[in-house]
Protein backbone atom coordinates (compact mmCIF):
# COMPACT_ATOMS: atom_id res chain seq x y z
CA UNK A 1 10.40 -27.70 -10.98
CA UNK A 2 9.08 -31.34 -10.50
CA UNK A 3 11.25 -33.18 -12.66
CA UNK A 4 12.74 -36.58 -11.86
CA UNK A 5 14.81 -38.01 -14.23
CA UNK A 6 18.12 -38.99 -13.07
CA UNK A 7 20.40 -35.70 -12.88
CA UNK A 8 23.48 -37.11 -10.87
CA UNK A 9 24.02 -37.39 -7.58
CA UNK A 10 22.44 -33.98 -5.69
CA UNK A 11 21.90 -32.47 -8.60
CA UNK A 12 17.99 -32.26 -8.34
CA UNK A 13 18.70 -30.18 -4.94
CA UNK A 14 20.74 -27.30 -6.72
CA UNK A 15 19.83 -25.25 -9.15
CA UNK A 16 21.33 -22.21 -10.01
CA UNK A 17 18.91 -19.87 -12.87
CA UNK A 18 20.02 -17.02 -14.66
CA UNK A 19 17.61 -15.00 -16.58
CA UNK A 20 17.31 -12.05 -18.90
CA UNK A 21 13.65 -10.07 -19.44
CA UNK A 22 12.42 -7.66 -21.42
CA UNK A 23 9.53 -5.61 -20.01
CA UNK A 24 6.75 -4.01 -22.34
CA UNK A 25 4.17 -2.29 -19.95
CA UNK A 26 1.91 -5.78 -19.06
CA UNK A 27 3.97 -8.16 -21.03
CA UNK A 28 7.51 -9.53 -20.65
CA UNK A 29 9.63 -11.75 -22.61
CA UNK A 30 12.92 -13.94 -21.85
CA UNK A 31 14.76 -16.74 -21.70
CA UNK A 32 15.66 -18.78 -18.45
CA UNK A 33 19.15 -20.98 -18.05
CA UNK A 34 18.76 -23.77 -15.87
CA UNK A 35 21.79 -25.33 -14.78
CA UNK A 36 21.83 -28.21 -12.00
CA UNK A 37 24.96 -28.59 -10.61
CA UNK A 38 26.11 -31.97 -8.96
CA UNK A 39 29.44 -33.57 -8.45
CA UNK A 40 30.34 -35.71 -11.43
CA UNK A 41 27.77 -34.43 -13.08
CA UNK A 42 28.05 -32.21 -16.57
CA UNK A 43 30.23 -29.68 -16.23
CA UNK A 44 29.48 -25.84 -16.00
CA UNK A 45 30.59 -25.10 -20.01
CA UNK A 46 29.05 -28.69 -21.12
CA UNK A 47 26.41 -27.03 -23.53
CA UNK A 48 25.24 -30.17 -25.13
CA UNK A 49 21.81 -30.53 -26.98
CA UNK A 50 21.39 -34.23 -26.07
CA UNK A 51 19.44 -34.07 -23.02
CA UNK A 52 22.18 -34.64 -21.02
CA UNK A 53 24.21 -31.33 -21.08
CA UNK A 54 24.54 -29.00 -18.10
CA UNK A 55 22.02 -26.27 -19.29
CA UNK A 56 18.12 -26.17 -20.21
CA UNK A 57 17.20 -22.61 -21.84
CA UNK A 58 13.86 -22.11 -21.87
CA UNK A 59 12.22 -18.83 -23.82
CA UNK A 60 9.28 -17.70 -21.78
CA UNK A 61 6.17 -14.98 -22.16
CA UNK A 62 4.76 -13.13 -19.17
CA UNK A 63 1.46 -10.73 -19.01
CA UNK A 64 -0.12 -9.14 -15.93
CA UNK A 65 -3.18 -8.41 -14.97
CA UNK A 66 -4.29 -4.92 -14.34
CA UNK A 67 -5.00 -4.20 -10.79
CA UNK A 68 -8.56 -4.70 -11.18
CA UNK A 69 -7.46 -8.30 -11.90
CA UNK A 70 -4.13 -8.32 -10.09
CA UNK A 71 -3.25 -11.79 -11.99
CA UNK A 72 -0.23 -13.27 -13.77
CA UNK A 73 0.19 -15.79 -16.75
CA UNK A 74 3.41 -17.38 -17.35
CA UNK A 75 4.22 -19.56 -20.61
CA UNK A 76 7.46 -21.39 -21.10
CA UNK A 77 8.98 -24.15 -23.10
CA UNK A 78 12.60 -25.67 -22.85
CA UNK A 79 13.92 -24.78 -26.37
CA UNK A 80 17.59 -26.63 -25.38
CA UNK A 81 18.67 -30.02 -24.34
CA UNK A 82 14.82 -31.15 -23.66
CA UNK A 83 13.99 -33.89 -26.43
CA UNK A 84 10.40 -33.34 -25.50
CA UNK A 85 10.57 -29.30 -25.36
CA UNK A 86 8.28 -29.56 -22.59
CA UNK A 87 5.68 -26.90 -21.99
CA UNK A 88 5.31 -25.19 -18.87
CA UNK A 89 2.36 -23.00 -18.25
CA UNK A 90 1.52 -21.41 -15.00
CA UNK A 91 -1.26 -18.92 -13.27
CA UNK A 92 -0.31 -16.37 -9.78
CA UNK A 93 -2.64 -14.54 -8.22
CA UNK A 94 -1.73 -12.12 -5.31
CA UNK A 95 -4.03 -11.06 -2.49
CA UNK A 96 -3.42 -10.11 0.78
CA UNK A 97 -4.99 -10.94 4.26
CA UNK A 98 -4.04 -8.78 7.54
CA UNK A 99 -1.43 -6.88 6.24
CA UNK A 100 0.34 -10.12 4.77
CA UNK A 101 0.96 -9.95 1.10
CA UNK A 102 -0.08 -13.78 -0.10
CA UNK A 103 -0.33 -15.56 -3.26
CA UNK A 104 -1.52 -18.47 -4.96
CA UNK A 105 0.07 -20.28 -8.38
CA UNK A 106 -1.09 -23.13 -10.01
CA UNK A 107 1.46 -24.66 -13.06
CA UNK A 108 0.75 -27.20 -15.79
CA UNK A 109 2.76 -29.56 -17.84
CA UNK A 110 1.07 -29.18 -21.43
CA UNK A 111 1.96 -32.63 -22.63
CA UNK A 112 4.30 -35.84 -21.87
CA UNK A 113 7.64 -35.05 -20.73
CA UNK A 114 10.99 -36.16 -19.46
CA UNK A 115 11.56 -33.52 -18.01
CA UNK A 116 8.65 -32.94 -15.82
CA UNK A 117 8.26 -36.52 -15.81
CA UNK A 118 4.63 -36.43 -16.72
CA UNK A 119 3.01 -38.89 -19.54
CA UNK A 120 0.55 -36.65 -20.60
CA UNK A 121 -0.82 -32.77 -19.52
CA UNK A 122 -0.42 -32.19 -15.73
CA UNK A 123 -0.53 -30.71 -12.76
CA UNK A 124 2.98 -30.31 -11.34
CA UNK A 125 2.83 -26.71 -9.26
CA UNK A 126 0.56 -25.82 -6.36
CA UNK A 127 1.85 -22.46 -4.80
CA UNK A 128 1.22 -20.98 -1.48
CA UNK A 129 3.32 -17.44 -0.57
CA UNK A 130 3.32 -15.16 1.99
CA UNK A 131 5.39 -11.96 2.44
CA UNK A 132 5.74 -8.92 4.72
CA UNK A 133 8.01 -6.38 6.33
CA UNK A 134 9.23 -7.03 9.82
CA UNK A 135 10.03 -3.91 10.83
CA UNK A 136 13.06 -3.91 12.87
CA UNK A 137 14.10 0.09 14.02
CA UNK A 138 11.78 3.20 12.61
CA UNK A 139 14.28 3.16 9.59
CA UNK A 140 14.43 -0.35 8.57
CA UNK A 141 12.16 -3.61 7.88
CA UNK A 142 13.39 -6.64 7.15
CA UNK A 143 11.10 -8.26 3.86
CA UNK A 144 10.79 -11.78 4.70
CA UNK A 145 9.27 -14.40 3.22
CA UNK A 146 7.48 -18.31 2.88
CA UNK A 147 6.72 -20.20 -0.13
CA UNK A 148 4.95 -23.73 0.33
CA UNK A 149 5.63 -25.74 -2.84
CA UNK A 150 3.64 -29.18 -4.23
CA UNK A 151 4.14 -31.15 -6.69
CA UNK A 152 1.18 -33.44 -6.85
CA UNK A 153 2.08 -34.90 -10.04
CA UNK A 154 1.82 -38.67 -8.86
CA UNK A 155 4.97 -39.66 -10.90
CA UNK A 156 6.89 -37.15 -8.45
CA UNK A 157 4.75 -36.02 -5.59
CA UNK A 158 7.10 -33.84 -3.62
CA UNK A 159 6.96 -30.69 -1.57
CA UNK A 160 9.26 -27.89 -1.22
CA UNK A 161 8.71 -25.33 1.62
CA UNK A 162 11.45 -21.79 0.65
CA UNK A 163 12.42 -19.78 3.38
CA UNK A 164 14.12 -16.40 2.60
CA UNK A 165 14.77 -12.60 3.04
CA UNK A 166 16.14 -9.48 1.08
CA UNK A 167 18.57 -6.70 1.99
């Protein structure tokens, strides 16, 4: 997230990401498939390698904390169609404060790139989440959630606030 180069018209407010993980005990591993879609932009099956194809695959390693140190550490770096296989590297840790289940992530560009837009290592994700169970009969809660989003990256600086529930 945080990028600006030019993706076609409304492409940098869609995103759709498929992933696939592998889970061993504190430690995961997988890849992530960005696509931005956009009319007149790449096409769905447009897998250039050229930086200007529809999809950016990036290989990524997760570990967990224990919950002594209920922490997460995320590595990532965009293996496909980034020139500048940019390095993403990112920190969440969860607490929780009258029953609300919060969290805080902090995410840094290792280096210069397009992508990220960034000329050098960066900050380009500050986090805020909160999440709880509205419970709605004695049988069923609703889990709802808030995610405040910055990127204070002065190339970009934008904010994203996420909205969003599960069934």
């Amino acid at each position: 997230m945080g990028f600006l180069r030019d993706l076609g018209p409304g492409r940098g407010a869609n995103e759709h990401d498929l992933y696939l993980s592998l889970s061993f005990g504190a430690v995961s591993i997988g890849v992530t498939d960005y696509y931005f879609p956009a009319p007149g932009g790449p096409k769905f099956f447009d897998f250039d390698d050229n930086g200007e194809g529809a999809h950016y695959l990036e290989p990524f390693l997760q570990i967990s904390g224990p919950e002594t140190a209920p922490f997460t550490l995320f590595a990532g770096f965009f293996a496909y169609n980034d020139p500048d296989n940019s390095i993403y590297l990112e920190g969440q840790f969860p607490f929780v404060v009258n029953g609300v289940e919060m969290g805080l992530t902090v995410g840094v560009v290792a280096g210069e790139s397009g992508f990220y837009n960034t000329g050098s290592v960066a900050l380009v994700n500050l986090g805020l989440s909160a999440s709880r169970t509205i419970q709605i009969t004695e049988s069923f809660g609703l889990p709802v959630f808030v995610r405040y989003i910055l990127n204070p990256n002065p190339r970009v600086e934008r904010s994203y606030l996420v909205f969003g529930f599960s069934l």
